[in-house]
C-alpha atoms as a PDB file:
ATOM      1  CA  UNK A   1     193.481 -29.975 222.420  1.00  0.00           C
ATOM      2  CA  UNK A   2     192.564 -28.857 219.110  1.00  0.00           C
ATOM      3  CA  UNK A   3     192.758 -26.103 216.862  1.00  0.00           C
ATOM      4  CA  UNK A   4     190.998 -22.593 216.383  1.00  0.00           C
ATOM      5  CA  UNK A   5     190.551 -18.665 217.382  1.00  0.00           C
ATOM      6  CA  UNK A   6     191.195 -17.202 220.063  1.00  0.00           C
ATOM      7  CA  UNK A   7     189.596 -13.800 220.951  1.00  0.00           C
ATOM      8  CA  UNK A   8     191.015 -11.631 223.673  1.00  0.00           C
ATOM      9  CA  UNK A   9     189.880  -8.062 223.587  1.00  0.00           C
ATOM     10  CA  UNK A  10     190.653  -6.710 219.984  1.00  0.00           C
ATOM     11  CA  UNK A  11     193.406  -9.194 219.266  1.00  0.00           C
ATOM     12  CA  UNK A  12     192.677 -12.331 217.302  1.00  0.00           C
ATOM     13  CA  UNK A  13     195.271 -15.352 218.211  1.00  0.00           C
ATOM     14  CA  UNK A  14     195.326 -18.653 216.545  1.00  0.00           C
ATOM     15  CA  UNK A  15     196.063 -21.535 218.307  1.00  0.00           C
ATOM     16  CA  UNK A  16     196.676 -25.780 218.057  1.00  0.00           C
ATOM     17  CA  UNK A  17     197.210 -27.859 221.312  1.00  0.00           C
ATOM     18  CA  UNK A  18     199.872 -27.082 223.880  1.00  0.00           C
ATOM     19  CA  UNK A  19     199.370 -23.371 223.537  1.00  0.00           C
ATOM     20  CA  UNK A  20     199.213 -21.160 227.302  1.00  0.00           C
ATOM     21  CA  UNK A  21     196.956 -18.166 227.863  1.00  0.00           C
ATOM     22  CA  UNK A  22     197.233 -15.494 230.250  1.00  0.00           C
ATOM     23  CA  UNK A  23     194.365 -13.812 230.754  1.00  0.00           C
ATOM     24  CA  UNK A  24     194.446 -11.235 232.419  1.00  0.00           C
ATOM     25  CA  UNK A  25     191.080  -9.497 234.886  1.00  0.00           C
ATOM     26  CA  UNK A  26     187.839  -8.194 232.700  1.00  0.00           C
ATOM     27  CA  UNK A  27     189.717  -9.122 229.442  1.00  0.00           C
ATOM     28  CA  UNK A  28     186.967 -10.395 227.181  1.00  0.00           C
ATOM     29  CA  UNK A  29     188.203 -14.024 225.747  1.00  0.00           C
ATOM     30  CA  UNK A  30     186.150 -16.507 223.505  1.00  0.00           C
ATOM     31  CA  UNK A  31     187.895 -19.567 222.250  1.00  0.00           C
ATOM     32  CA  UNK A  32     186.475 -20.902 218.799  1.00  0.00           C
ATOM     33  CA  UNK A  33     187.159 -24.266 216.964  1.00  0.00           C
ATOM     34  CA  UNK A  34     187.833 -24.133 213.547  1.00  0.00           C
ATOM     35  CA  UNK A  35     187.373 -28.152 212.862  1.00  0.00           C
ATOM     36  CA  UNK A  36     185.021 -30.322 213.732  1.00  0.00           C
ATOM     37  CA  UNK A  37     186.658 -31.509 216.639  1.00  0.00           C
ATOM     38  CA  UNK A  38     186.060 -28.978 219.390  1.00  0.00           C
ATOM     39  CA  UNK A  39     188.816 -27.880 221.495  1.00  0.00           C
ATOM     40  CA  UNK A  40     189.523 -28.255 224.934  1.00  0.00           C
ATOM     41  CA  UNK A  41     191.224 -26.146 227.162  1.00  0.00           C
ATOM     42  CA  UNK A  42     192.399 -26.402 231.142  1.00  0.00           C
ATOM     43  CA  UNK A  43     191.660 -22.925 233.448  1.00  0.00           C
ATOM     44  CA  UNK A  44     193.953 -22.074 236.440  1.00  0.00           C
ATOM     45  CA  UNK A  45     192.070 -19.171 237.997  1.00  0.00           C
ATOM     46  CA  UNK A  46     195.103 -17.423 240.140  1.00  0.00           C
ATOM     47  CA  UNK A  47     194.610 -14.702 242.670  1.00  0.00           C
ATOM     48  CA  UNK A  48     198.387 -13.004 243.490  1.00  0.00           C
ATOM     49  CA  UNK A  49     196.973 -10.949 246.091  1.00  0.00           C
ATOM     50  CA  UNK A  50     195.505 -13.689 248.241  1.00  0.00           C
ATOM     51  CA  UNK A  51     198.753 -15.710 247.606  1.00  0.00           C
ATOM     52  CA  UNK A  52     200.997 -12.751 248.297  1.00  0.00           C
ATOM     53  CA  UNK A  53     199.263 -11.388 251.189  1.00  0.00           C
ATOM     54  CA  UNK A  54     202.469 -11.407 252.742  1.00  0.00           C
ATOM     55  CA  UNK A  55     204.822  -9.980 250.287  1.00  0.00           C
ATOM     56  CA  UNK A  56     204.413  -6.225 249.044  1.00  0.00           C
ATOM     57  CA  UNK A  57     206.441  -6.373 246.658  1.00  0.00           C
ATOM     58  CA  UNK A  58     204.687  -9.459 244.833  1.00  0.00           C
ATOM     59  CA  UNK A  59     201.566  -7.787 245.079  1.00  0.00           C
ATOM     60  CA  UNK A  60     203.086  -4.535 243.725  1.00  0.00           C
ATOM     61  CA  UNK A  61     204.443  -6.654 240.637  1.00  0.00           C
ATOM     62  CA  UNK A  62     201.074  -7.847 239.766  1.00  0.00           C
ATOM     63  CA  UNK A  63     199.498  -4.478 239.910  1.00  0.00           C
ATOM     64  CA  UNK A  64     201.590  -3.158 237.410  1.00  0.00           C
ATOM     65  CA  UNK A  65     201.082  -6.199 235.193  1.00  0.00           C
ATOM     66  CA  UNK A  66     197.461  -5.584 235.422  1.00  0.00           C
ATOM     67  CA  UNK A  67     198.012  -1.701 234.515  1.00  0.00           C
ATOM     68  CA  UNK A  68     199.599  -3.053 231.115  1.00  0.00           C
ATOM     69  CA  UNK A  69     197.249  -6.088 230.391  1.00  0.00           C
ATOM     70  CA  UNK A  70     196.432  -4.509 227.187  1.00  0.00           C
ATOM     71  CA  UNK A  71     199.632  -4.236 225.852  1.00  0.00           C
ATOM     72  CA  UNK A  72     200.967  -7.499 227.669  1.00  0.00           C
ATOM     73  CA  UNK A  73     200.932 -10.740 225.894  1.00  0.00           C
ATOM     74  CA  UNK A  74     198.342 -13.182 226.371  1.00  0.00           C
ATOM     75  CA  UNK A  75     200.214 -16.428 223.925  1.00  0.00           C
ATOM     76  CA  UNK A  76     203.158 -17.992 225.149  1.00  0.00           C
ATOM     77  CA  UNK A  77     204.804 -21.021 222.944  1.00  0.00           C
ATOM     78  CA  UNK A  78     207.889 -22.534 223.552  1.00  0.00           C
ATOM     79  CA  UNK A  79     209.850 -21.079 220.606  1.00  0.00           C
ATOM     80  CA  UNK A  80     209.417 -17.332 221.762  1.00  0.00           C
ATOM     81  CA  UNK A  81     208.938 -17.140 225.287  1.00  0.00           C
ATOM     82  CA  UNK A  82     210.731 -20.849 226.793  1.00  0.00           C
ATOM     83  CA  UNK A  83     210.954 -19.401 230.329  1.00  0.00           C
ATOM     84  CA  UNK A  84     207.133 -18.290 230.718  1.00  0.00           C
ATOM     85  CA  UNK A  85     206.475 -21.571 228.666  1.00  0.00           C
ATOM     86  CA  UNK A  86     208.209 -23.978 231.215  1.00  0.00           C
ATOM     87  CA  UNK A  87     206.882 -22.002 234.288  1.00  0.00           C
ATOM     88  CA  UNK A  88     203.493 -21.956 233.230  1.00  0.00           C
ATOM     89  CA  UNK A  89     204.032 -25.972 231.748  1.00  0.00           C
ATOM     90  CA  UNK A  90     204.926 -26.662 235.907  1.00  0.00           C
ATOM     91  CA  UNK A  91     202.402 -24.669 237.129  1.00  0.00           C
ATOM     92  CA  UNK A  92     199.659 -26.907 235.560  1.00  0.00           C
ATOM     93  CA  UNK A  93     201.538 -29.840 236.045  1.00  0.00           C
ATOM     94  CA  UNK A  94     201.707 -29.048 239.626  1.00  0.00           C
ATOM     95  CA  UNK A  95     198.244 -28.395 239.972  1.00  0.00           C
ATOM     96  CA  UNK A  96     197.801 -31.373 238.185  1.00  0.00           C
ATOM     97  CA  UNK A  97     199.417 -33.648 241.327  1.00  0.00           C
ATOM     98  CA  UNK A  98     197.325 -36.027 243.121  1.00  0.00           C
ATOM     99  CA  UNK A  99     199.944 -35.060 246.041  1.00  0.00           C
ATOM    100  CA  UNK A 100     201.012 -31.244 244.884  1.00  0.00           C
ATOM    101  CA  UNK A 101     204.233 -30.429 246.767  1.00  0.00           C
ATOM    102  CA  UNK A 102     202.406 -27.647 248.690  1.00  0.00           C
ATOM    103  CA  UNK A 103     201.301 -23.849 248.466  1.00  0.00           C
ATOM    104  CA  UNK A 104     205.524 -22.543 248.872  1.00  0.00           C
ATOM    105  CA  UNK A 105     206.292 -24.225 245.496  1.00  0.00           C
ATOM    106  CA  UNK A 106     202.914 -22.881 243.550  1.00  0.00           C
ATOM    107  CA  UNK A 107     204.507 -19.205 245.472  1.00  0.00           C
ATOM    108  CA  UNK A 108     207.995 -19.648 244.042  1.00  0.00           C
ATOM    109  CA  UNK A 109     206.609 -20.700 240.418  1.00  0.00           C
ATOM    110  CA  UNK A 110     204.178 -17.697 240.415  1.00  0.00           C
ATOM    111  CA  UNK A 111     206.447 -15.067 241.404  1.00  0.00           C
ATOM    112  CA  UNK A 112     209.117 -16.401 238.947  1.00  0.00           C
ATOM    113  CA  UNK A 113     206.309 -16.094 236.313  1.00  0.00           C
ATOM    114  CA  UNK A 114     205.262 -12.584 236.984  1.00  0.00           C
ATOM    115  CA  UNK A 115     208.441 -11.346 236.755  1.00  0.00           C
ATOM    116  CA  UNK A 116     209.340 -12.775 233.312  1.00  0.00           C
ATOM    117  CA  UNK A 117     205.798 -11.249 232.186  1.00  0.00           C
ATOM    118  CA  UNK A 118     207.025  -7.544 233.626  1.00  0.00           C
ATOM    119  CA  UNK A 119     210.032  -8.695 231.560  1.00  0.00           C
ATOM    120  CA  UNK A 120     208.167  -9.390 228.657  1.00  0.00           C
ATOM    121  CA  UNK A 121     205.897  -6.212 228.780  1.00  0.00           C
ATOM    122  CA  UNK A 122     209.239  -4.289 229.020  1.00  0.00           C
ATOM    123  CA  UNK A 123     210.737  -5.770 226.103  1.00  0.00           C
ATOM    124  CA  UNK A 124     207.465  -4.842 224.088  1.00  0.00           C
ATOM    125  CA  UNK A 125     207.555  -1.294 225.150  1.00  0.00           C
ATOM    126  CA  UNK A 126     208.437   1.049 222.407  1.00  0.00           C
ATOM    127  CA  UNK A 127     207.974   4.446 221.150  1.00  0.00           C
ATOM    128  CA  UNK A 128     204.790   6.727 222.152  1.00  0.00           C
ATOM    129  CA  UNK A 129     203.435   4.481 224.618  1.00  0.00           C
ATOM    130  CA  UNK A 130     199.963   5.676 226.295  1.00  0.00           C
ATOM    131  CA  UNK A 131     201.015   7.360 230.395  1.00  0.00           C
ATOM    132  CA  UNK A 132     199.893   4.459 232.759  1.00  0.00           C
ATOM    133  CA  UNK A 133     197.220   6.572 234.486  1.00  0.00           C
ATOM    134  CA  UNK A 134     195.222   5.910 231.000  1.00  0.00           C
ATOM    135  CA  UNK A 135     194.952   2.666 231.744  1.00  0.00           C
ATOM    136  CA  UNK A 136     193.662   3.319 235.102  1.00  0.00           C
ATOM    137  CA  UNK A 137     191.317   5.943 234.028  1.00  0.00           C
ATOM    138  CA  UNK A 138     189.556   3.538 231.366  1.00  0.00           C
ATOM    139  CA  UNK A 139     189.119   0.344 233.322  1.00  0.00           C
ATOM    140  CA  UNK A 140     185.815   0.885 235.542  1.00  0.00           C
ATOM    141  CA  UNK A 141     184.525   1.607 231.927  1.00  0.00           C
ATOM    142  CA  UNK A 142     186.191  -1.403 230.312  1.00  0.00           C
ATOM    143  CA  UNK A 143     185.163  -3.875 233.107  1.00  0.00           C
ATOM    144  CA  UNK A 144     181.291  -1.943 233.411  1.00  0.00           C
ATOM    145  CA  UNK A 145     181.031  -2.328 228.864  1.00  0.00           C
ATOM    146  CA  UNK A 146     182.408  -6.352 229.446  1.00  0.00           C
ATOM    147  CA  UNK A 147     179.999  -7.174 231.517  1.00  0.00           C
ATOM    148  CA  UNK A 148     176.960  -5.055 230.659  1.00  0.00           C
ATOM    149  CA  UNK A 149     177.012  -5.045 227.106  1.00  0.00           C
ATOM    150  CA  UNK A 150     173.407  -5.952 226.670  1.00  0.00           C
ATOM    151  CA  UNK A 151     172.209  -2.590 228.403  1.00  0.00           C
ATOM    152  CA  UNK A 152     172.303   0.785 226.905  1.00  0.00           C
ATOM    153  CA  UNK A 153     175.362   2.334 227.567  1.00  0.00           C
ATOM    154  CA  UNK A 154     176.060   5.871 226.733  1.00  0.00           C
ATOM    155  CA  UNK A 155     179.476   7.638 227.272  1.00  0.00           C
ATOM    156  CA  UNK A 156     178.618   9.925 229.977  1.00  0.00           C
ATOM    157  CA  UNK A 157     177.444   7.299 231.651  1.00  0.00           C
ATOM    158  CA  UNK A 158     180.923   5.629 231.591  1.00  0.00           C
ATOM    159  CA  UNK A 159     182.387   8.964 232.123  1.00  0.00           C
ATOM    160  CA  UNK A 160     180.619   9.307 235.447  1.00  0.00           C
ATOM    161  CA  UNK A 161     182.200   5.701 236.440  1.00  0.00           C
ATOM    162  CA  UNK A 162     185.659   7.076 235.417  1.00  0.00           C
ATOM    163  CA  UNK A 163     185.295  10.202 237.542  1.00  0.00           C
ATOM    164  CA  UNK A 164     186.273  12.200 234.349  1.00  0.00           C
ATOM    165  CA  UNK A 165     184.959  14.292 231.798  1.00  0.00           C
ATOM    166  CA  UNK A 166     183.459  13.128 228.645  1.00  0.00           C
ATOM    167  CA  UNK A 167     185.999  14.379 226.641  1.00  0.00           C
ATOM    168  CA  UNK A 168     189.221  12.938 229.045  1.00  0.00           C
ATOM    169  CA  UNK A 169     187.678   9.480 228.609  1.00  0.00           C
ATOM    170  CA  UNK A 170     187.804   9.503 225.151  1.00  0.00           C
ATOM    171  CA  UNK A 171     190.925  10.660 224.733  1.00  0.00           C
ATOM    172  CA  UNK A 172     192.257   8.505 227.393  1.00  0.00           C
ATOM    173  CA  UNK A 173     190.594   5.229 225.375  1.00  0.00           C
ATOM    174  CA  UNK A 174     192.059   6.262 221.907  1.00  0.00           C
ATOM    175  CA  UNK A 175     195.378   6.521 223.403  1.00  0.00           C
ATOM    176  CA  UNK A 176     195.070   3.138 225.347  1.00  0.00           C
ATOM    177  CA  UNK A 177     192.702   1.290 222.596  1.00  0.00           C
ATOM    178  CA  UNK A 178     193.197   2.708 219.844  1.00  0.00           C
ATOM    179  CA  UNK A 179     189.311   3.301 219.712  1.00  0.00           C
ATOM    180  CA  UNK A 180     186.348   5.598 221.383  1.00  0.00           C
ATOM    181  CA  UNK A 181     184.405   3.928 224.316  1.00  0.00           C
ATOM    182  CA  UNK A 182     181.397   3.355 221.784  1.00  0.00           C
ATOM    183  CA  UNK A 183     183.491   1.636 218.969  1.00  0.00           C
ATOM    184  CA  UNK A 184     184.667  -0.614 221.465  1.00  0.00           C
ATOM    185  CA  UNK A 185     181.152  -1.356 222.782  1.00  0.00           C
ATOM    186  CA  UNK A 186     180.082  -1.939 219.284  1.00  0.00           C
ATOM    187  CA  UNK A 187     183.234  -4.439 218.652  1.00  0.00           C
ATOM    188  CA  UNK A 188     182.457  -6.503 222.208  1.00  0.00           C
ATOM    189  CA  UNK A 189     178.839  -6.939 220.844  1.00  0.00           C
ATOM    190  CA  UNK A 190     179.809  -8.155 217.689  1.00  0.00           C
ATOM    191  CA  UNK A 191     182.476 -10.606 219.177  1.00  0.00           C
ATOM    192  CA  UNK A 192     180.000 -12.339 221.199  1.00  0.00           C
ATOM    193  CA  UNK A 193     177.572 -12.007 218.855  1.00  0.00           C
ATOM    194  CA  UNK A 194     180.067 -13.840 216.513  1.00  0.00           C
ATOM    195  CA  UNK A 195     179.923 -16.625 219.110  1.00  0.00           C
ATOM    196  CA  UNK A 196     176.198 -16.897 219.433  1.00  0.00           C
ATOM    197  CA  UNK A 197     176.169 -17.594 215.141  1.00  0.00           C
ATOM    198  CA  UNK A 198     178.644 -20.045 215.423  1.00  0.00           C
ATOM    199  CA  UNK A 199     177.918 -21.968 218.466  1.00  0.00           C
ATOM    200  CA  UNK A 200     173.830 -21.926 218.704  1.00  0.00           C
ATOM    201  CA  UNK A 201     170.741 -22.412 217.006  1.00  0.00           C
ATOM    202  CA  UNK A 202     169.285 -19.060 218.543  1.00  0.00           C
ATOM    203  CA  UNK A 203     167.124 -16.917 216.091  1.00  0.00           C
ATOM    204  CA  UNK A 204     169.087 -13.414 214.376  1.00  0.00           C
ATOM    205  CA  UNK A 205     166.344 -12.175 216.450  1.00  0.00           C
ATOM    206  CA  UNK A 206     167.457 -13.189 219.789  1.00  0.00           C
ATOM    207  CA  UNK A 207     170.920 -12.784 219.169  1.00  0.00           C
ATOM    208  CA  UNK A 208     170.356  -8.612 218.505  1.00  0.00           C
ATOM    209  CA  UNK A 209     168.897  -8.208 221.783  1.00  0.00           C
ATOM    210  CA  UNK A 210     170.985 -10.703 223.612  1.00  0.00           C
ATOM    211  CA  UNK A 211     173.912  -8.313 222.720  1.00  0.00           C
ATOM    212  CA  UNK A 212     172.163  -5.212 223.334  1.00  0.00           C
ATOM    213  CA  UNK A 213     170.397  -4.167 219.969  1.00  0.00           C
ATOM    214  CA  UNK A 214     166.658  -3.528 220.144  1.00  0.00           C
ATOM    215  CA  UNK A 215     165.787  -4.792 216.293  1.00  0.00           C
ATOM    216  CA  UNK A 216     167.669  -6.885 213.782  1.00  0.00           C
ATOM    217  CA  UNK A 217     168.209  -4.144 211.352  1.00  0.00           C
ATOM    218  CA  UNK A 218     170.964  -2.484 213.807  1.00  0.00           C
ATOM    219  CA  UNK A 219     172.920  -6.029 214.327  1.00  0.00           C
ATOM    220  CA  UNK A 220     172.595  -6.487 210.475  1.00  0.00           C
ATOM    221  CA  UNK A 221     174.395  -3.098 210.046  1.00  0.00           C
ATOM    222  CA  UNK A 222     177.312  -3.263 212.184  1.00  0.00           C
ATOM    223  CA  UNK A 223     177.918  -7.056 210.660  1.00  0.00           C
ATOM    224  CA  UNK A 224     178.125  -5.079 207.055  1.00  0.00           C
ATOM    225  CA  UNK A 225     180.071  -2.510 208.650  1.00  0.00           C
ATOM    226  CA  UNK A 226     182.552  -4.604 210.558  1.00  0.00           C
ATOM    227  CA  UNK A 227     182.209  -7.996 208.404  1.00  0.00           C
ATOM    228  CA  UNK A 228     181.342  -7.004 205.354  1.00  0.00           C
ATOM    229  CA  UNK A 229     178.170  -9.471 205.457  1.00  0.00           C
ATOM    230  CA  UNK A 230     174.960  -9.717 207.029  1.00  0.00           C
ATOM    231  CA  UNK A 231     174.750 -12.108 210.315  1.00  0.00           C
ATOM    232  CA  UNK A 232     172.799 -14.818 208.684  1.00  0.00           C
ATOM    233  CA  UNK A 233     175.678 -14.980 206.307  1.00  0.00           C
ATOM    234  CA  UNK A 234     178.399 -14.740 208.754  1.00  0.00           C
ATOM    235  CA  UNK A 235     176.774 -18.143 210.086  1.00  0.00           C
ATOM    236  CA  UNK A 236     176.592 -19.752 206.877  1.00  0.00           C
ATOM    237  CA  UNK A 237     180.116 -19.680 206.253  1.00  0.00           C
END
């Protein structure tokens, strides 16, 4: 229900009620209302390996969804993408039931889904696209900069976790991104710092080291680099 913003890694999405979300593993995602009335949204959290722990080939599927989540979609509407839209529509409903028709349906709905996604991702895939094994290089330092973004995090550091050389990661993360590991560090800070404005009464202050800054001054110079504003006024509007 509702309307707003939704923020999944770099991407900005807006959405009204009715919209689907895939998200995929480690993606960073914060929903924001943009009216008074907040927004409410239903999680399925789905695990294809447990559920296909008996069929390679499903399990096979999903890993090479997860290999493209950052070029996959995450919004599906029923204009663009019916089929994804009425699977994922009888998923929920499904799960939904007071007296769900059983695990074999949920199995048949799932597998029909991930294959319209590898669909989808192969519809989307044109020109110069980055070699898979980019995306497989980068993600212990995505997933390590999601969920330690408050720490200080240099890029050999990261490197290290990647089993690569300084130099290989970065190139690696500019082909896949689009960025360097540390302009993508800078952006997650910002997003949730962009959050903690909107959505709390906690001090500038505590919001820089919250998101890994040691002193306002640094927060109120990425907001004027990225935003254009200082933090205080980011809230204000």
């Amino acid at each position: 229900s509702g309307t707003g913003v939704f923020y999944i890694d770099r991407y900005v999405h807006r959405f009204s009620a009715g919209a689907f979300v895939v998200i995929f593993p480690n993606q960073v995602h914060i929903a924001h209302s943009v009216t008074d009335e907040p927004s409410e949204w239903y999680f399925a959290e789905i695990d294809p390996d447990r559920m296909f722990h008996d069929v390679p080939a499903c399990r096979t599927l999903w890993k090479r969804l997860i290999n493209q989540a950052y070029t996959a979609p995450n919004f599906y509407d029923v204009k663009k993408d019916p089929d994804i839209y009425y699977l994922l529509k009888a998923m929920f409903e499904e799960l939904s039931e007071k007296e769900p028709a059983g695990q074999d349906y949920l199995r048949a709905l799932l597998w029909a889904l991930l294959v319209k996604m590898e669909e989808r991702c192969g519809a989307r895939r044109v020109g110069n696209q980055p070699p898979k094994d980019a995306y497989q290089l980068i993600w212990p330092a995505v997933e390590y900069m999601v969920t330690h973004y408050e720490e200080p995090i240099e890029v050999s550091q990261l490197a290290r976790l990647c089993f690569c050389s300084d130099s290989s990661l970065r190139r690696a993360f500019q082909a896949v991104m689009g960025c360097t590991p540390m302009q993508y560090l800078t952006e997650t800070r910002i997003r949730v710092a962009d959050t903690l404005l909107r959505t709390t009464q906690m001090s500038v202050g505590d919001i820089s080291l919250s998101v890994g800054y040691q002193n306002v001054s640094s927060l109120n110079r990425q907001y004027q680099r990225l935003r254009n504003m200082s933090p205080t006024e980011f809230r204000n509007r």
